[in-house]
Protein backbone atom coordinates (compact mmCIF):
# COMPACT_ATOMS: atom_id res chain seq x y z
CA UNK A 1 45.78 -88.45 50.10
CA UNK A 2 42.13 -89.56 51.13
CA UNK A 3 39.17 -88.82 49.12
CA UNK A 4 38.38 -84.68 50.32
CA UNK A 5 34.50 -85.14 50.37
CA UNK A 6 31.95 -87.36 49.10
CA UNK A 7 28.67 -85.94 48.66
CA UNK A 8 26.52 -88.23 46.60
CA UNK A 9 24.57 -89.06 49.68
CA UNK A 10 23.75 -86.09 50.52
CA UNK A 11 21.81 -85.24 47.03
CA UNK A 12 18.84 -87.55 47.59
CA UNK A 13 17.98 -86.91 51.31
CA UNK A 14 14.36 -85.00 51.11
CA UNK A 15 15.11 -82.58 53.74
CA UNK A 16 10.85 -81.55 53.99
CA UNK A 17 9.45 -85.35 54.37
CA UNK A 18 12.61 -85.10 57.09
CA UNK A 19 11.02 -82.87 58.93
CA UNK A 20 7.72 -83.05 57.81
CA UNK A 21 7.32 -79.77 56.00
CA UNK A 22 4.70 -78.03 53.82
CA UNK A 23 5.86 -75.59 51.18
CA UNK A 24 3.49 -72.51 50.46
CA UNK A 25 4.39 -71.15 46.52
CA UNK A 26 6.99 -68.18 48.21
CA UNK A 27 8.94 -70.82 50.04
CA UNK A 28 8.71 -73.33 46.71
CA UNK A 29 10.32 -70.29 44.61
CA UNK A 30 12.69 -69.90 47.19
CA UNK A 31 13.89 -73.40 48.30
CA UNK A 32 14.54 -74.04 44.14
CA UNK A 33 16.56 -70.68 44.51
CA UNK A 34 18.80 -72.04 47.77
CA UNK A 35 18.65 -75.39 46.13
CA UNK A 36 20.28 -73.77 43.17
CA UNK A 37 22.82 -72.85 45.29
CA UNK A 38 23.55 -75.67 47.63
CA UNK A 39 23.61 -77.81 44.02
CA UNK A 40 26.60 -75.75 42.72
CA UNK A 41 28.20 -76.20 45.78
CA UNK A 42 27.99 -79.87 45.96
CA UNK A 43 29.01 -79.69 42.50
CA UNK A 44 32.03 -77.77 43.13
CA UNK A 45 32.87 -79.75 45.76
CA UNK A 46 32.65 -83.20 43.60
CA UNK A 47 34.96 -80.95 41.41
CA UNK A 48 37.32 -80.46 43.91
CA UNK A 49 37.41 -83.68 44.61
CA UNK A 50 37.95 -85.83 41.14
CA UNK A 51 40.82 -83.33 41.09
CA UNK A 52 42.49 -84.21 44.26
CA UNK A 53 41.92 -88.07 43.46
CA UNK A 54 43.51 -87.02 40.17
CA UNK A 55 46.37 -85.38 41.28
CA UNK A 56 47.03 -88.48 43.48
CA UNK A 57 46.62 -90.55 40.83
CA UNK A 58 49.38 -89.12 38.74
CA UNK A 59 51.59 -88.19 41.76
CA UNK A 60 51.23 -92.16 42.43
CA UNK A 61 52.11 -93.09 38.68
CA UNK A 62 55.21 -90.72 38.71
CA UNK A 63 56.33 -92.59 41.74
CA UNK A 64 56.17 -95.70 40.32
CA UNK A 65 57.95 -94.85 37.40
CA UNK A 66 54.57 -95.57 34.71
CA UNK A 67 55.16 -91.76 33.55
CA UNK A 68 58.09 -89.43 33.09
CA UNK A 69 56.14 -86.27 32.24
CA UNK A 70 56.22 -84.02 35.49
CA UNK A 71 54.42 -81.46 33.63
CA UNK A 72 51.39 -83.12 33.62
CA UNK A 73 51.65 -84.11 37.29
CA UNK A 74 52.65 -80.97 38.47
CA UNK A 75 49.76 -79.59 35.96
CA UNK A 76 47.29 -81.81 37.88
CA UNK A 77 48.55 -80.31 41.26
CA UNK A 78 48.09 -76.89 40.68
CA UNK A 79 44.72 -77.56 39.44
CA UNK A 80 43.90 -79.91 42.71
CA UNK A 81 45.78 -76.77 44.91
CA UNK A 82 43.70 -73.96 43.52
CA UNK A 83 40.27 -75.52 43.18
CA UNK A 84 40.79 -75.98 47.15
CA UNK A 85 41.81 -72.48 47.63
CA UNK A 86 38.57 -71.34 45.95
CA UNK A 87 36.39 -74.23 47.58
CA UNK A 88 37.70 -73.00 51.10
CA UNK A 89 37.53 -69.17 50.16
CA UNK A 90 33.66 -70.20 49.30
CA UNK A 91 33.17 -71.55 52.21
CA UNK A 92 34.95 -68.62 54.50
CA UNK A 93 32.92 -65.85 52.70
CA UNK A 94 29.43 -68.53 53.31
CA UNK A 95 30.29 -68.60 56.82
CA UNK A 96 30.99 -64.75 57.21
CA UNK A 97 27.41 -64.80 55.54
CA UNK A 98 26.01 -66.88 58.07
CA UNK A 99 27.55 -64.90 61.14
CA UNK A 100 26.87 -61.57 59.72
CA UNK A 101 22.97 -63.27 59.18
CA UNK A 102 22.89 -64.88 62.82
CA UNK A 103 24.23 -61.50 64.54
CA UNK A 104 21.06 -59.32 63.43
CA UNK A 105 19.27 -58.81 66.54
CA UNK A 106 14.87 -59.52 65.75
């Protein structure tokens, strides 16, 4: 199983020199407020993540016979399987957001 998503990258791009932005105090308090958000996400993603390496990782050593305790493995698996269930149920009810946000007529 490949790595699911690496996102270390994308924490130091400064999105305003980017674009060449000024912030006015309102849109400071604000951006900290999305960046909040966008940080938990990237977090939970990088969560998501070290567990899916780390379910490979002990699926692998079960395989080759380094461990005999399939609780632990199968431990590992369930906590790789759910943290993707919640990291994709995030990002269905985000994107319902974002459609819901997109259909409002100005």
């Amino acid at each position: 199983m490949a790595e699911v998503f690496d996102v270390n990258g994308l924490l130091s791009v400064n999105y305003d020199d980017l674009f060449g932005r000024t912030k006015s105090a309102e849109s400071t308090n604000q951006g900290k407020a999305f960046g909040a958000v966008l940080d938990s996400a990237f977090q939970l993603l990088n969560d998501t993540n070290s567990l899916a390496n780390d379910a490979q990782a002990k699926s692998i050593d079960f395989a080759l016979g380094k461990t005999n305790s399939t609780h632990e493995m199968t431990i590992a698996l369930q906590k790789a399987a759910v943290s993707l269930q919640y990291t994709v149920a995030i990002k269905n009810q985000l994107m319902s957001a974002y459609n819901e946000i997109m259909q409002i007529q100005i």
